[in-house]
C-alpha atoms as a PDB file:
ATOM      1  CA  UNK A   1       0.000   0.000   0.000  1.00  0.00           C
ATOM      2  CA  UNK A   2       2.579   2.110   0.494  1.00  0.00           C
ATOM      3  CA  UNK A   3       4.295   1.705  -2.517  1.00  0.00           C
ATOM      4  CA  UNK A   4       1.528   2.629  -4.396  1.00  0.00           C
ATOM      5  CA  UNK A   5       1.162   5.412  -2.622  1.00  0.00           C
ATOM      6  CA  UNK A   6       4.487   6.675  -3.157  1.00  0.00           C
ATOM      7  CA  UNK A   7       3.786   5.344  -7.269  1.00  0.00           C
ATOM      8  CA  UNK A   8       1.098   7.740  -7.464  1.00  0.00           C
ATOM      9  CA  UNK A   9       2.773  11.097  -5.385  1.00  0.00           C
ATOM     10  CA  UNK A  10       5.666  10.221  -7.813  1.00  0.00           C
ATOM     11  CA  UNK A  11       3.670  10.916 -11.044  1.00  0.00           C
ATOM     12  CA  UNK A  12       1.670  13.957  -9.261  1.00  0.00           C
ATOM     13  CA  UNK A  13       5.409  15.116  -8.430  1.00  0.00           C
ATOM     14  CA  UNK A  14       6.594  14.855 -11.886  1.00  0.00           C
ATOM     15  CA  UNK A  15       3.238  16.052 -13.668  1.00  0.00           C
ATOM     16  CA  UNK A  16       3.456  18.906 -11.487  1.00  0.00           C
ATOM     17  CA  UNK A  17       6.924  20.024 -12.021  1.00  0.00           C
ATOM     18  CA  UNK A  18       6.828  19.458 -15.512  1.00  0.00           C
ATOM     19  CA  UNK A  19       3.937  21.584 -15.813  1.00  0.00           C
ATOM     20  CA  UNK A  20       4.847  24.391 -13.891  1.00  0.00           C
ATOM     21  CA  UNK A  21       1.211  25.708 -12.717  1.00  0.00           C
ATOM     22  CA  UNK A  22       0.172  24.940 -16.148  1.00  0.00           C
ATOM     23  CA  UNK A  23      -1.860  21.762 -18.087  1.00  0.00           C
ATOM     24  CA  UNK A  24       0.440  19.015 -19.198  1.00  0.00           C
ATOM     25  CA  UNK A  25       0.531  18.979 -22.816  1.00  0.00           C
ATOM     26  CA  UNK A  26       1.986  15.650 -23.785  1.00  0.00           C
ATOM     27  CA  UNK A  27       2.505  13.517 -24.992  1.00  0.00           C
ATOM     28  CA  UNK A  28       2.681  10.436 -22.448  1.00  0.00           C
ATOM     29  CA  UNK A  29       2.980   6.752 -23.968  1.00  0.00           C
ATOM     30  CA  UNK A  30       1.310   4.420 -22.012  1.00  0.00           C
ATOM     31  CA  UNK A  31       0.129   0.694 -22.245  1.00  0.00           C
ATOM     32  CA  UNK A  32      -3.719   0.184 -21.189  1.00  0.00           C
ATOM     33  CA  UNK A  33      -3.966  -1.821 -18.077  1.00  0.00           C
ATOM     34  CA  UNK A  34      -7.902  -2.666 -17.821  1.00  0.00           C
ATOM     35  CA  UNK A  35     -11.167  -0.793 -18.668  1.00  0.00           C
ATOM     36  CA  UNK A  36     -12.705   0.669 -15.801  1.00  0.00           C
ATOM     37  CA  UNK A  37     -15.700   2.154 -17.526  1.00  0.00           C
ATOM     38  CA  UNK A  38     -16.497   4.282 -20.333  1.00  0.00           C
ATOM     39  CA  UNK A  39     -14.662   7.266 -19.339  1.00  0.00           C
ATOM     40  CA  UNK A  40     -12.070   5.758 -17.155  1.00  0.00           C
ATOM     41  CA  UNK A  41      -8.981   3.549 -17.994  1.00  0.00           C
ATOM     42  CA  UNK A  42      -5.834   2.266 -15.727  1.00  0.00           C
ATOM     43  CA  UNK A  43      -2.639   2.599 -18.012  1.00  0.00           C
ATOM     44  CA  UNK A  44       0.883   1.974 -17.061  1.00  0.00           C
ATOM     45  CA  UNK A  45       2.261   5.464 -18.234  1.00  0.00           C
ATOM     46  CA  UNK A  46       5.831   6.071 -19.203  1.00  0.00           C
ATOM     47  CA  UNK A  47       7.284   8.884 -17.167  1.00  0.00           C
ATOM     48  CA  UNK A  48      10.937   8.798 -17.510  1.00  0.00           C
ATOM     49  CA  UNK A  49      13.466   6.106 -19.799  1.00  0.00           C
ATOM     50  CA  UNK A  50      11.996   2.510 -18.390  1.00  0.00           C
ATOM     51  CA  UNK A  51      10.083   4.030 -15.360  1.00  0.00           C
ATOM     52  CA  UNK A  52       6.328   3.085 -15.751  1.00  0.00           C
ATOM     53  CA  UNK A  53       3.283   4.413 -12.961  1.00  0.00           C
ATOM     54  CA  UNK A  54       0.331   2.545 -13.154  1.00  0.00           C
ATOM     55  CA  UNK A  55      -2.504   5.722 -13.056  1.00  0.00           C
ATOM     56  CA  UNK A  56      -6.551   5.927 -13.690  1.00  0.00           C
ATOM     57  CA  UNK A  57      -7.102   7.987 -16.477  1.00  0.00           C
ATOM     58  CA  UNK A  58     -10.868   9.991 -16.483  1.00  0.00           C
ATOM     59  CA  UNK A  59     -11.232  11.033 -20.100  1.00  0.00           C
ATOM     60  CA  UNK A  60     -11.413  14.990 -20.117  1.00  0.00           C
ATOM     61  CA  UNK A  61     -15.150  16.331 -21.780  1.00  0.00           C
ATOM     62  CA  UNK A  62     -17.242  13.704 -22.070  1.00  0.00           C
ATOM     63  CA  UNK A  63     -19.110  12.004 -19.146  1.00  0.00           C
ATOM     64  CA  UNK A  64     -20.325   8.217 -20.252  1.00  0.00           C
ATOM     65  CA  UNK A  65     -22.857   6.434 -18.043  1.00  0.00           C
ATOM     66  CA  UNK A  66     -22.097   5.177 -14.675  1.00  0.00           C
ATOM     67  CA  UNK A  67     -21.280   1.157 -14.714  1.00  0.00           C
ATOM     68  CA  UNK A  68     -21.738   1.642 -10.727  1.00  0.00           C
ATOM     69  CA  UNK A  69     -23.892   3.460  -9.720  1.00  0.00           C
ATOM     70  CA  UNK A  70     -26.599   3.490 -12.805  1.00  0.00           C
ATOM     71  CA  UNK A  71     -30.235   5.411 -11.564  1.00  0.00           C
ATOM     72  CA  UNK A  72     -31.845   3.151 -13.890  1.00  0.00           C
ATOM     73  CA  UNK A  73     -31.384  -0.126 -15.461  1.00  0.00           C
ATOM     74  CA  UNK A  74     -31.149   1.805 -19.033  1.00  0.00           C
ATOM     75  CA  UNK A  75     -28.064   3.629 -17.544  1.00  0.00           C
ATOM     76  CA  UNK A  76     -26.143   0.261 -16.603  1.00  0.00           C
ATOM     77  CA  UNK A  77     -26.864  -1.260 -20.152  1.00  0.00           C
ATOM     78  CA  UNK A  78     -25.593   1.531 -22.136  1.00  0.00           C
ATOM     79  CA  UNK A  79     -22.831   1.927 -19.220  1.00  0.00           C
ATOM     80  CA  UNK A  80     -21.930  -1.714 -20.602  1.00  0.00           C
ATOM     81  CA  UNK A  81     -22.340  -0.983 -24.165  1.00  0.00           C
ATOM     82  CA  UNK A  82     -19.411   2.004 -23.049  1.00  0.00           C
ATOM     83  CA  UNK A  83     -16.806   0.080 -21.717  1.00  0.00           C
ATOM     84  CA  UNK A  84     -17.010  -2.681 -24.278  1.00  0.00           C
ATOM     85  CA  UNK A  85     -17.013  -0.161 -26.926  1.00  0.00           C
ATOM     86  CA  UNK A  86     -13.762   1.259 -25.306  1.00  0.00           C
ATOM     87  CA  UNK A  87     -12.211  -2.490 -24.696  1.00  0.00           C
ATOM     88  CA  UNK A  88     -12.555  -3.158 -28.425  1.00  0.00           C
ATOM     89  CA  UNK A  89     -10.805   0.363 -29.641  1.00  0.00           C
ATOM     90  CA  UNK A  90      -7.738   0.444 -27.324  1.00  0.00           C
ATOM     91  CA  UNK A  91      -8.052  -3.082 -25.678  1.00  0.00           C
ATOM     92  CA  UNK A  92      -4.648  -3.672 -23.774  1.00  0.00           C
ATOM     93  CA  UNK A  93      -2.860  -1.910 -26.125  1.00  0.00           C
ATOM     94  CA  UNK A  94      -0.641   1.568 -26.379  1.00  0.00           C
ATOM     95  CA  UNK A  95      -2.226   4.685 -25.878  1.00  0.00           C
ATOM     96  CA  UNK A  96      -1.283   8.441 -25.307  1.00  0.00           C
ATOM     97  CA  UNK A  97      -2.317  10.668 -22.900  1.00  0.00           C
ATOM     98  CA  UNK A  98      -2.338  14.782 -24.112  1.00  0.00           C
ATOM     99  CA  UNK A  99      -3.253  17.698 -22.070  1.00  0.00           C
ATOM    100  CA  UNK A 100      -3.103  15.565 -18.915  1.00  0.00           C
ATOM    101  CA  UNK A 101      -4.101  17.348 -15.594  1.00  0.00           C
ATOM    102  CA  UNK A 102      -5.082  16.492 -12.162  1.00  0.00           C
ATOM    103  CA  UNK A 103      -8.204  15.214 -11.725  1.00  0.00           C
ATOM    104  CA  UNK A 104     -10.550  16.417  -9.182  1.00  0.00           C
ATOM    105  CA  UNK A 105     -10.349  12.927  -7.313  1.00  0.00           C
ATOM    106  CA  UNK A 106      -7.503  12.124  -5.675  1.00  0.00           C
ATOM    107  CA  UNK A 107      -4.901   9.256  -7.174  1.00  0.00           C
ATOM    108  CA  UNK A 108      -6.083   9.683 -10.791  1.00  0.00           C
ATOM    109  CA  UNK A 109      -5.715  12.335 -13.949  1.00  0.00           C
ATOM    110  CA  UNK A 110      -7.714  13.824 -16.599  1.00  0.00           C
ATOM    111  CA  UNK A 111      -6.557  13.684 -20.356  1.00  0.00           C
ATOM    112  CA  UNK A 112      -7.296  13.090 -23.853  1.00  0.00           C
ATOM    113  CA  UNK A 113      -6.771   9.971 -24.730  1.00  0.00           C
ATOM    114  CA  UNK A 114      -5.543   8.563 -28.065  1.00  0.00           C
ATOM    115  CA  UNK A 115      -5.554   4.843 -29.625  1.00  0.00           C
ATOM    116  CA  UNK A 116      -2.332   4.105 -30.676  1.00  0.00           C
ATOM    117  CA  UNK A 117      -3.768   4.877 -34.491  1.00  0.00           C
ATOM    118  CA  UNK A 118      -4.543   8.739 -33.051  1.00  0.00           C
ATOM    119  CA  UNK A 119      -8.387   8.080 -32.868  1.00  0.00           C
ATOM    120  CA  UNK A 120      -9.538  10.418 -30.058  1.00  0.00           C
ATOM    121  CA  UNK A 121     -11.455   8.057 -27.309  1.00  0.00           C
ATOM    122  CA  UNK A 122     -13.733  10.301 -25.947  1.00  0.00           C
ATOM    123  CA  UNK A 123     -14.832  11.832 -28.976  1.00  0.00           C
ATOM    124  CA  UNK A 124     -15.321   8.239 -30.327  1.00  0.00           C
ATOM    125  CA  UNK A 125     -17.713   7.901 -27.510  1.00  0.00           C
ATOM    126  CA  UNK A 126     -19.591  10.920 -28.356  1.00  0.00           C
ATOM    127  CA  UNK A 127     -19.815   9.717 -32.011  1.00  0.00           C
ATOM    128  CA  UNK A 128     -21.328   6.570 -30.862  1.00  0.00           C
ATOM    129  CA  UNK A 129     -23.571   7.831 -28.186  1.00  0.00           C
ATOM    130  CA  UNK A 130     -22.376   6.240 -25.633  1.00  0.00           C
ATOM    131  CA  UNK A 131     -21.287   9.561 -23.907  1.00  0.00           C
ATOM    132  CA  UNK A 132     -22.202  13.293 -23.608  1.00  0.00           C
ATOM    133  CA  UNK A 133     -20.197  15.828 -23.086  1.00  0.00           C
ATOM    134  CA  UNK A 134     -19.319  17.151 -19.976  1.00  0.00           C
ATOM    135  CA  UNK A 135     -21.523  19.483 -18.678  1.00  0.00           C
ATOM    136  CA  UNK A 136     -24.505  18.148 -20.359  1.00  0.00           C
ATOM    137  CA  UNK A 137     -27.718  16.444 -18.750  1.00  0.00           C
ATOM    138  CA  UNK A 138     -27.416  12.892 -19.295  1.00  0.00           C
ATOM    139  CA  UNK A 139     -30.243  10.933 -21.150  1.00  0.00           C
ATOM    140  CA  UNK A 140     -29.372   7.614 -19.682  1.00  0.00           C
ATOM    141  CA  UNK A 141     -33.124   7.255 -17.708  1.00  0.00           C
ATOM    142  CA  UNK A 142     -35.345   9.373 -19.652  1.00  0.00           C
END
């Protein structure tokens, strides 16, 4: 536990520093890990010459259903429908992260991410409905 711990201040500590008060532009390599939902993803993300961190990744503007915690049982199907669509783009394969920041939970960033063919995840998502984006009302259980 307290390794990770110290994993994940590492990569705040080096996001931070390399950002000086501003976003992280990128780009950071990184090798998916496992699907978490439709707008989350654990990567192993290359932060220096052989040194990986092992991060959760919320995709920046879009908000996809909640897997959960669904309000309604339409909300956990097309929360499923999400996270296999994302499994079958980027699967366990590389990604990059751009204009990574912290996220406003602790132990995990925000960023664009990017199949290792530059298709844009989230806006994939949007494209498929399977996602809104940020700041709009979900339709999920209307």
């Amino acid at each position: 536990m307290v390794a990770k711990r110290s994993l994940t201040l590492l990569i705040l500590v080096i996001f931070a520093s390399q950002a000086s008060a501003r976003d992280l532009s990128g780009p950071v390599d990184a090798v998916v890990e496992r699907i978490v939902d439709g707008d989350t993803v654990r990567v192993s993300a290359r932060i220096w010459v052989d040194q990986y961190v092992s991060v959760s990744v919320r995709l920046k503007d879009v908000d996809a259903p909640e897997l959960f915690r669904p309000q309604c049982s339409a909300e956990k199907e097309k929360a499923r429908a999400a996270k296999i669509f994302v499994e079958a783009l980027v699967g366990g394969g590389d990604v990059v992260l751009r204009d990574v920041t912290h996220d406003k939970y602790g132990g995990r960033v925000a960023a664009h991410l990017e199949t290792a063919s530059g298709a844009d995840v989230g806006a994939a998502l949007l494209a498929e409905g399977l996602a809104v984006s940020m700041g709009e009302s979900d339709p999920w259980c209307d």
